[in-house]
PDB file of N, CA and C in Angstrom:
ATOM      1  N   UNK A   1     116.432 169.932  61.827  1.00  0.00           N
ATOM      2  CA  UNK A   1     116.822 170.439  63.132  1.00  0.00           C
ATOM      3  C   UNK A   1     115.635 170.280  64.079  1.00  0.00           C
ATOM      4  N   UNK A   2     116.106 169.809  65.388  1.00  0.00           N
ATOM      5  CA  UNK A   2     114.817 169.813  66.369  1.00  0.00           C
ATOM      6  C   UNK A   2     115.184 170.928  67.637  1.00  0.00           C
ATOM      7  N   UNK A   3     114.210 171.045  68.472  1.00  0.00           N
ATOM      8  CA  UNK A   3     114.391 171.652  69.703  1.00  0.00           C
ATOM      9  C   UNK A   3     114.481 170.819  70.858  1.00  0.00           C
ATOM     10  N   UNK A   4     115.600 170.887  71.753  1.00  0.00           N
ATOM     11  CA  UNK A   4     115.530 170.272  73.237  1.00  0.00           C
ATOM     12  C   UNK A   4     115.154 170.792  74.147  1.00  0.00           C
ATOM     13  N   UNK A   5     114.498 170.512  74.726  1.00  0.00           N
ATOM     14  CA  UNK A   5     113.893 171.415  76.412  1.00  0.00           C
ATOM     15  C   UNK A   5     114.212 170.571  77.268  1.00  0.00           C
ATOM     16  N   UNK A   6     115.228 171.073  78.508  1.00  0.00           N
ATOM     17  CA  UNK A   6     115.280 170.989  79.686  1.00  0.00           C
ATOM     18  C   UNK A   6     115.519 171.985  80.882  1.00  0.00           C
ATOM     19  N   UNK A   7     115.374 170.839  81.693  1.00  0.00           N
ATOM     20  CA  UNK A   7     115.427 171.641  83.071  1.00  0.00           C
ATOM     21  C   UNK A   7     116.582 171.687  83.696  1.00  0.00           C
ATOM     22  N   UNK A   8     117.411 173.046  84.131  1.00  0.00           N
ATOM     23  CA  UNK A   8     118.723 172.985  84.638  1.00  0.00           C
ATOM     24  C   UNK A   8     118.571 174.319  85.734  1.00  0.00           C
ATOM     25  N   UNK A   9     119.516 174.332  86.764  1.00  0.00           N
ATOM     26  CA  UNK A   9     119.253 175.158  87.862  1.00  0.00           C
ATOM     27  C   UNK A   9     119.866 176.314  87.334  1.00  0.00           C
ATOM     28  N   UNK A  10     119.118 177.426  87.448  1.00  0.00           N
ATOM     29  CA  UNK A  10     119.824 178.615  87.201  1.00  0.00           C
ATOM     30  C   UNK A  10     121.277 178.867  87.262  1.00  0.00           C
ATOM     31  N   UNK A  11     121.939 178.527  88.511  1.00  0.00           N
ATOM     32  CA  UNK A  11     122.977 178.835  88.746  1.00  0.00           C
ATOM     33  C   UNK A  11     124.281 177.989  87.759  1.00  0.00           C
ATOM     34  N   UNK A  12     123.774 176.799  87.617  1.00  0.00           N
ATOM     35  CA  UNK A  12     123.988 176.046  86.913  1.00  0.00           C
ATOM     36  C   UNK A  12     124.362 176.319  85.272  1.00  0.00           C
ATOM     37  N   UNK A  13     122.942 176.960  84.613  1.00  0.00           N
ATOM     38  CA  UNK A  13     122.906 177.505  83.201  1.00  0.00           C
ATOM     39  C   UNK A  13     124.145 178.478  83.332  1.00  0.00           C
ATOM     40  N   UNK A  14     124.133 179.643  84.199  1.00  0.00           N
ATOM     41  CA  UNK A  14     124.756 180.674  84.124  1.00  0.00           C
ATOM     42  C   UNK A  14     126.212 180.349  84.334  1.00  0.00           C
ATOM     43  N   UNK A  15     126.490 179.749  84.891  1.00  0.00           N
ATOM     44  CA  UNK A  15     127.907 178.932  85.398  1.00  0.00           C
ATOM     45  C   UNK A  15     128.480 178.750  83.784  1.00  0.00           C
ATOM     46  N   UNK A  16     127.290 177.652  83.449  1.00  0.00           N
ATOM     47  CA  UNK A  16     127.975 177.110  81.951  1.00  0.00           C
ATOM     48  C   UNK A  16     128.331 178.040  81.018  1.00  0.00           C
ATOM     49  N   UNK A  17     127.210 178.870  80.828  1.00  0.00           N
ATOM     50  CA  UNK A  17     127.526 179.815  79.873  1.00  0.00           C
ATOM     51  C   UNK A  17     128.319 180.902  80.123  1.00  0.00           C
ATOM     52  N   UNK A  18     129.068 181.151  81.349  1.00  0.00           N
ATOM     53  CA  UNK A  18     130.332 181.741  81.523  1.00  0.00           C
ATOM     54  C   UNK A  18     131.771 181.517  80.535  1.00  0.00           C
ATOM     55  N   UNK A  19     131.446 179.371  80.822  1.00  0.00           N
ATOM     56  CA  UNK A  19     132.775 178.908  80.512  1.00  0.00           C
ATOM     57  C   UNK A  19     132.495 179.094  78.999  1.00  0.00           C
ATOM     58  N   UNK A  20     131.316 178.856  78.222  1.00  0.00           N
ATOM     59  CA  UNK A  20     131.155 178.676  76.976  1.00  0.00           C
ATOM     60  C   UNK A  20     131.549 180.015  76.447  1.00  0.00           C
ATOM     61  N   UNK A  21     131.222 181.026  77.173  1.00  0.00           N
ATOM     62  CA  UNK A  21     131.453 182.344  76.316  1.00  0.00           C
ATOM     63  C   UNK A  21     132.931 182.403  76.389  1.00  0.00           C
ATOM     64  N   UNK A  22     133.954 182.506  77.604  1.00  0.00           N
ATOM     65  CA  UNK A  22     135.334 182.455  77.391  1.00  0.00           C
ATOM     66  C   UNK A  22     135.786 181.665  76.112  1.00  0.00           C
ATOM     67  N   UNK A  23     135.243 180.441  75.872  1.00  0.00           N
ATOM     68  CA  UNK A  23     135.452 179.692  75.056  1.00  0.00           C
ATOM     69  C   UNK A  23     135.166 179.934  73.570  1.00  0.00           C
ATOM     70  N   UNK A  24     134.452 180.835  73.320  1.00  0.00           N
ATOM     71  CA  UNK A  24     134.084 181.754  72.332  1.00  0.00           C
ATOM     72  C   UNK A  24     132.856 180.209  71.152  1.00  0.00           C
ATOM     73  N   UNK A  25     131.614 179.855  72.170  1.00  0.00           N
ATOM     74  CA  UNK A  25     130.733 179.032  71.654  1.00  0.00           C
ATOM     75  C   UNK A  25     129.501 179.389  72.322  1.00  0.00           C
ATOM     76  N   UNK A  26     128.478 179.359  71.719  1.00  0.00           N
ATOM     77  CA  UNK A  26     127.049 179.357  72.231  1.00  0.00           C
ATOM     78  C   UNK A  26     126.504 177.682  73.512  1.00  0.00           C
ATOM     79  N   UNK A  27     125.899 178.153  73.959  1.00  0.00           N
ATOM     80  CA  UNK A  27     125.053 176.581  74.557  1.00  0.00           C
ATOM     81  C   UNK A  27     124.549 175.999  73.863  1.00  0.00           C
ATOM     82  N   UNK A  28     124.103 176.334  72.781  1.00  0.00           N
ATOM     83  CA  UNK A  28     123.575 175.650  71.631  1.00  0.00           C
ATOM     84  C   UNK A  28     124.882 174.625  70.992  1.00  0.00           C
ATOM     85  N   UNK A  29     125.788 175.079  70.954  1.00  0.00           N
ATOM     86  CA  UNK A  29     127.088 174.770  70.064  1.00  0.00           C
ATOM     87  C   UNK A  29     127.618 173.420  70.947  1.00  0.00           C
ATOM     88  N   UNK A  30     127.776 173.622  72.400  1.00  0.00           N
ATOM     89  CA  UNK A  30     128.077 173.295  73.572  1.00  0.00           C
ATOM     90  C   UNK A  30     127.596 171.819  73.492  1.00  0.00           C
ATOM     91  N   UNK A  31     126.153 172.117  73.601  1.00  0.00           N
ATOM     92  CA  UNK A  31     124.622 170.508  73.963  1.00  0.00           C
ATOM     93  C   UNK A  31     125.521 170.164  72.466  1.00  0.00           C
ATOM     94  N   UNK A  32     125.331 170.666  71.501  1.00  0.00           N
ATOM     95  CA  UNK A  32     125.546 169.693  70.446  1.00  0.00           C
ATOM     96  C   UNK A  32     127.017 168.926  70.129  1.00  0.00           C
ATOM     97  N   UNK A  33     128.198 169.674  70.816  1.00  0.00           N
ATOM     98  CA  UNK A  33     129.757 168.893  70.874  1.00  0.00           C
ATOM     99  C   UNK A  33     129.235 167.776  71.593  1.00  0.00           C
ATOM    100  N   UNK A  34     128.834 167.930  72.972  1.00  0.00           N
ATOM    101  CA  UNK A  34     128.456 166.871  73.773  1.00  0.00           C
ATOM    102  C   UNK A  34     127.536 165.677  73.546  1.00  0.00           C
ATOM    103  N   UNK A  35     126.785 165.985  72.541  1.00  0.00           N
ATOM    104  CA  UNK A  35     126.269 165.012  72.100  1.00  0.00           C
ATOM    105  C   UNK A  35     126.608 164.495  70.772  1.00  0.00           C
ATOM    106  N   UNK A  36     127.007 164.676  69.795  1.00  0.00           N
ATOM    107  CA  UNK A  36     128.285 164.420  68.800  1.00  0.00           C
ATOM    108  C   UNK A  36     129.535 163.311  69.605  1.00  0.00           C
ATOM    109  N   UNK A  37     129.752 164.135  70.834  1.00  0.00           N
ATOM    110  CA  UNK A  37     130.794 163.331  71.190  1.00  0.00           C
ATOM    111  C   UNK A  37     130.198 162.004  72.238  1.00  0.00           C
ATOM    112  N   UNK A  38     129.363 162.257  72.583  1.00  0.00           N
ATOM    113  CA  UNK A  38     128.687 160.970  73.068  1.00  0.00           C
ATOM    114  C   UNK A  38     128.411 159.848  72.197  1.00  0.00           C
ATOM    115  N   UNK A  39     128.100 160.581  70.667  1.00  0.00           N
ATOM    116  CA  UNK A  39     127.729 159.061  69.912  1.00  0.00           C
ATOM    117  C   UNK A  39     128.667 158.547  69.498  1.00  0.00           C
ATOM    118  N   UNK A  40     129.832 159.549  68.673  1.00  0.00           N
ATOM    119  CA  UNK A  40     131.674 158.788  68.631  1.00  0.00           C
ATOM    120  C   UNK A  40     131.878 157.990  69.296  1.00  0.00           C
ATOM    121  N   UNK A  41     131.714 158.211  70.980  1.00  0.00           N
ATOM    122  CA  UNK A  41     132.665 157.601  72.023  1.00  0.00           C
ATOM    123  C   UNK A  41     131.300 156.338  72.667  1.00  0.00           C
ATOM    124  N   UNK A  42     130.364 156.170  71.713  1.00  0.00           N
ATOM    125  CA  UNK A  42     129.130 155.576  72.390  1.00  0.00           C
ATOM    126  C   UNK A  42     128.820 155.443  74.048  1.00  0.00           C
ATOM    127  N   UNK A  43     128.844 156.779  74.288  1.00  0.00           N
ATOM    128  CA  UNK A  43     128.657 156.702  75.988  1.00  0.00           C
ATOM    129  C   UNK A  43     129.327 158.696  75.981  1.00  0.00           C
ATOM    130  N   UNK A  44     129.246 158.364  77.722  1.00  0.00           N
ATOM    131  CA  UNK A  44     129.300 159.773  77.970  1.00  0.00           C
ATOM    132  C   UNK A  44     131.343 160.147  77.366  1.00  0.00           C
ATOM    133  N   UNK A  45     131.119 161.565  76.870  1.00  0.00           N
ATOM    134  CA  UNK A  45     132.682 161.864  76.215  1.00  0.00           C
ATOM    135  C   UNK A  45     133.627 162.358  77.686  1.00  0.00           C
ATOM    136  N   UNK A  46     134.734 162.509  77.285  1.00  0.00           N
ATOM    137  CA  UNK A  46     135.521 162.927  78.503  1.00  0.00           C
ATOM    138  C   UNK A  46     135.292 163.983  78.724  1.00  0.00           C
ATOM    139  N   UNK A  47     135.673 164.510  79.840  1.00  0.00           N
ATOM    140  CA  UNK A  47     135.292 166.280  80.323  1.00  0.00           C
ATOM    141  C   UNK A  47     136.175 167.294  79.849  1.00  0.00           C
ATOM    142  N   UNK A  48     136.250 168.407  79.678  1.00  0.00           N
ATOM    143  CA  UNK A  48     137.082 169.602  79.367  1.00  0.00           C
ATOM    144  C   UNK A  48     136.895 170.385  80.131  1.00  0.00           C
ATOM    145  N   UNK A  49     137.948 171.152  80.513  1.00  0.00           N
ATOM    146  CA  UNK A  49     137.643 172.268  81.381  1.00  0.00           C
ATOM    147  C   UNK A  49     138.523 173.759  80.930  1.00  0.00           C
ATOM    148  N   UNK A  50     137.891 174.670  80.863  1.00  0.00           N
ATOM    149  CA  UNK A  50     138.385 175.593  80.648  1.00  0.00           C
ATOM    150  C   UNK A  50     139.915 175.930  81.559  1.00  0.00           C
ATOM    151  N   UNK A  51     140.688 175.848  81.716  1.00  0.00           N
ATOM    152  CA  UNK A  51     141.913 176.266  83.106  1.00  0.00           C
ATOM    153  C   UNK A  51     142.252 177.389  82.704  1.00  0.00           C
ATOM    154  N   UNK A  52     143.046 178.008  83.748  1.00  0.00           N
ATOM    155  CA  UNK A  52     143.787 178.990  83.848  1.00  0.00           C
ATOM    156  C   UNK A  52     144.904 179.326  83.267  1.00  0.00           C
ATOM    157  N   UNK A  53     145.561 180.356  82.631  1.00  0.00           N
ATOM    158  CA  UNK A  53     146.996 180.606  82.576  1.00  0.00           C
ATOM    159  C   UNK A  53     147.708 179.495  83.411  1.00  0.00           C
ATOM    160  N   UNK A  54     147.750 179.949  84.451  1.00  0.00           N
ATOM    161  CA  UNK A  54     148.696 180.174  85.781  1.00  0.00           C
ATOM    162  C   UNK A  54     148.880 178.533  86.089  1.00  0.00           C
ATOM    163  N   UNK A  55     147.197 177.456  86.029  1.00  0.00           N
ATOM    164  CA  UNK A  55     147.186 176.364  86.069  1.00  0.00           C
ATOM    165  C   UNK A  55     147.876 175.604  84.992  1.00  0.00           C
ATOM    166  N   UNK A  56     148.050 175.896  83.894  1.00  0.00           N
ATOM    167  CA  UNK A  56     148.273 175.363  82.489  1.00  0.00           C
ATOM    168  C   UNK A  56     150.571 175.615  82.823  1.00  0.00           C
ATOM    169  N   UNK A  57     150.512 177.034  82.785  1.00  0.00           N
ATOM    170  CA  UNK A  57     152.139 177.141  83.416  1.00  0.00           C
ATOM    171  C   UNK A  57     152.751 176.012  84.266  1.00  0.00           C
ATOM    172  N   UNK A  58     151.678 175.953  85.604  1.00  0.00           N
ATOM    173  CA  UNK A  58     151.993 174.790  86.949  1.00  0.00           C
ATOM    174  C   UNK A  58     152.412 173.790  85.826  1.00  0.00           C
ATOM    175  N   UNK A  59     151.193 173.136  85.415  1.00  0.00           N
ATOM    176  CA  UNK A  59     151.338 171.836  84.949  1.00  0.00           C
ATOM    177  C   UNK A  59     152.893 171.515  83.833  1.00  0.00           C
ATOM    178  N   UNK A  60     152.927 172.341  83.045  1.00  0.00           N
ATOM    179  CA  UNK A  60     154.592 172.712  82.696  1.00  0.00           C
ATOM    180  C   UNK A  60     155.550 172.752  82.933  1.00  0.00           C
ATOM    181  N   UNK A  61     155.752 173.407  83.668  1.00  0.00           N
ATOM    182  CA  UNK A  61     157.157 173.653  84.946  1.00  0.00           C
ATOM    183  C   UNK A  61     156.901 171.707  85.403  1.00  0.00           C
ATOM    184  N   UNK A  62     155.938 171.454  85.906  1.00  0.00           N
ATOM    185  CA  UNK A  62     155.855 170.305  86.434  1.00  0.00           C
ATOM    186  C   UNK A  62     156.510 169.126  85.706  1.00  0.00           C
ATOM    187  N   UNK A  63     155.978 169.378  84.246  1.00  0.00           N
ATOM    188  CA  UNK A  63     156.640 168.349  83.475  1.00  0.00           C
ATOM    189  C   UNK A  63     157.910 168.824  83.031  1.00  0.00           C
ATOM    190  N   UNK A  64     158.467 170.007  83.046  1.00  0.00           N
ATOM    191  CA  UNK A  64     159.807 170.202  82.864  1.00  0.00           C
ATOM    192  C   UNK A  64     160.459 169.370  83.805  1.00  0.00           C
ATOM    193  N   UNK A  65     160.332 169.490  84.930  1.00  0.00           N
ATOM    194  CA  UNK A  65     161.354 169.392  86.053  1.00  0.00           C
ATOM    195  C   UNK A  65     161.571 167.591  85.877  1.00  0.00           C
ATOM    196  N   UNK A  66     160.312 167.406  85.385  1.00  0.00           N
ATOM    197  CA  UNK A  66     160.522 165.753  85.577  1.00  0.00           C
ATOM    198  C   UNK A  66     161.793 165.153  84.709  1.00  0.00           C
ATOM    199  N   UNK A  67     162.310 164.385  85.517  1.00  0.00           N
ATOM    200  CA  UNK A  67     164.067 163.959  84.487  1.00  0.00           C
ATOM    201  C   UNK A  67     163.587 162.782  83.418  1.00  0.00           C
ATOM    202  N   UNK A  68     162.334 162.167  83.276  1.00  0.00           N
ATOM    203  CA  UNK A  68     162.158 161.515  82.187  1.00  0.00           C
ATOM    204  C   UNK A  68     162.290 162.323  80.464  1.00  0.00           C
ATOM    205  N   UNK A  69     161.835 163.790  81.089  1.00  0.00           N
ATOM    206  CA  UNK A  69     161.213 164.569  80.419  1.00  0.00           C
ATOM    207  C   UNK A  69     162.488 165.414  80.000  1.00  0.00           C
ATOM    208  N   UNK A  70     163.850 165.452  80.423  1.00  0.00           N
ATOM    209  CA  UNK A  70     165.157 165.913  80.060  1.00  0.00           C
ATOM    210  C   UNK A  70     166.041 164.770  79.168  1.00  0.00           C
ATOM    211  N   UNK A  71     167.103 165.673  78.812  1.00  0.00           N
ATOM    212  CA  UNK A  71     167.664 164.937  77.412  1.00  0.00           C
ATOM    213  C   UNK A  71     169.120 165.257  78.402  1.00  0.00           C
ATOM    214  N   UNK A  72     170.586 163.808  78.486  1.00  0.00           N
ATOM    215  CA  UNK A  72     171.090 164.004  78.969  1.00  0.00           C
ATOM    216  C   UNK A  72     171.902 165.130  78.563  1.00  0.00           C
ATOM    217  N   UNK A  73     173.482 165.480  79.239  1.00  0.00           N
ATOM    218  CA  UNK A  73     174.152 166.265  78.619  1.00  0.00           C
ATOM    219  C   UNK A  73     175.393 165.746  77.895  1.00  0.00           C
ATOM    220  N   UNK A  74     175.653 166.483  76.820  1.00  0.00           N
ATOM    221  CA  UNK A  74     176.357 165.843  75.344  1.00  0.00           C
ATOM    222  C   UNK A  74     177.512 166.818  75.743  1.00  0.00           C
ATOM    223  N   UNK A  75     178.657 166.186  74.888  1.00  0.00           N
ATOM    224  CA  UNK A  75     179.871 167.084  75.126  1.00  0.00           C
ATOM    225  C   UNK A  75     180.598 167.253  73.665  1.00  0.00           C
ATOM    226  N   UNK A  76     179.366 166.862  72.507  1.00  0.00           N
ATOM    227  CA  UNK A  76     179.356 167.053  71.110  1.00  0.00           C
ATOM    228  C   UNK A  76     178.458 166.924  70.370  1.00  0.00           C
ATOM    229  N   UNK A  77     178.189 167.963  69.300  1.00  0.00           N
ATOM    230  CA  UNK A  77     177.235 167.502  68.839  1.00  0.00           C
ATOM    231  C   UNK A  77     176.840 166.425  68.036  1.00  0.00           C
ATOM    232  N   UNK A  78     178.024 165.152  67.685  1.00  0.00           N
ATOM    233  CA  UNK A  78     178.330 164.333  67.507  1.00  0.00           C
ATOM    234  C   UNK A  78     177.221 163.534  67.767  1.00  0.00           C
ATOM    235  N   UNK A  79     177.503 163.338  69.405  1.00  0.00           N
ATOM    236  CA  UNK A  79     177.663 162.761  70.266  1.00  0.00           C
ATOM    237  C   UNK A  79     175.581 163.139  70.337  1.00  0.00           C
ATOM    238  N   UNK A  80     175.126 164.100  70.337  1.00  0.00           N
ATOM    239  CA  UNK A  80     173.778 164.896  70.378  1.00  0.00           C
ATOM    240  C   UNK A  80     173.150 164.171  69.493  1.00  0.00           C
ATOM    241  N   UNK A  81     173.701 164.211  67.914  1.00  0.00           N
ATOM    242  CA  UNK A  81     173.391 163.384  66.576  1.00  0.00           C
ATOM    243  C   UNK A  81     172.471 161.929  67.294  1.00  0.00           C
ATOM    244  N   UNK A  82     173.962 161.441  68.077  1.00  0.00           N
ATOM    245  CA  UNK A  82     174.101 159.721  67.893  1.00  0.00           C
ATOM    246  C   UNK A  82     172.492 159.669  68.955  1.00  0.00           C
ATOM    247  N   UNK A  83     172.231 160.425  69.930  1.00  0.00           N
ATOM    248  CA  UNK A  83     171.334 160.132  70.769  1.00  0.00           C
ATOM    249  C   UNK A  83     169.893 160.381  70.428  1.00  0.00           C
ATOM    250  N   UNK A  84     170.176 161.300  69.555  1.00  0.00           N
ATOM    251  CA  UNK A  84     168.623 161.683  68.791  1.00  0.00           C
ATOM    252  C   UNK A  84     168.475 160.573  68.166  1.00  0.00           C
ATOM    253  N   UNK A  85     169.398 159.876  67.281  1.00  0.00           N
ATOM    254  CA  UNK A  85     169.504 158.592  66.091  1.00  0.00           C
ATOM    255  C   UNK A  85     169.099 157.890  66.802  1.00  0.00           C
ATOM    256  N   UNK A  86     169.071 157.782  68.162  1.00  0.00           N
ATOM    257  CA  UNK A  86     169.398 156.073  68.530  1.00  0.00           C
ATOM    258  C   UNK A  86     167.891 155.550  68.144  1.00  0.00           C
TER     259      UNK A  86
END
């Protein structure tokens, strides 16, 4: 095991370790996903973000409503069978 030292703006550290604690992980835990996932993905990993209830619901409803995302209507379950089969 080694030690990293850097420099990050206060507001910055404290910010992070907001989201990390909701998230139920140390900064320690944090630097090391991120860099784990940097060498997998050889380069920087994609971002995560903690969201909201309320944001996570939106995005739902959103994809409900979409008609790709609906199954037509059957007038048997026959008929329900044959479309799941197809």
């Amino acid at each position: 095991m080694c030690t990293i030292t850097c420099k990050v703006d206060e507001e910055v550290k404290t910010s992070a370790e907001a989201i990390f604690d909701a998230l139920g992980i140390t900064m320690s835990a944090a630097i090391n996903m991120f860099l784990r996932a940097s060498i997998r993905e050889e380069g920087l990993p994609i971002s995560t973000k903690l969201k909201t209830r309320d944001e996570l619901i939106l995005e739902r409803l959103k994809e409900a409503e979409d008609p790709k995302n609906l199954s037509p209507e059957f007038s048997s379950m026959e008929e329900a069978k044959a479309w799941l089969n197809a």
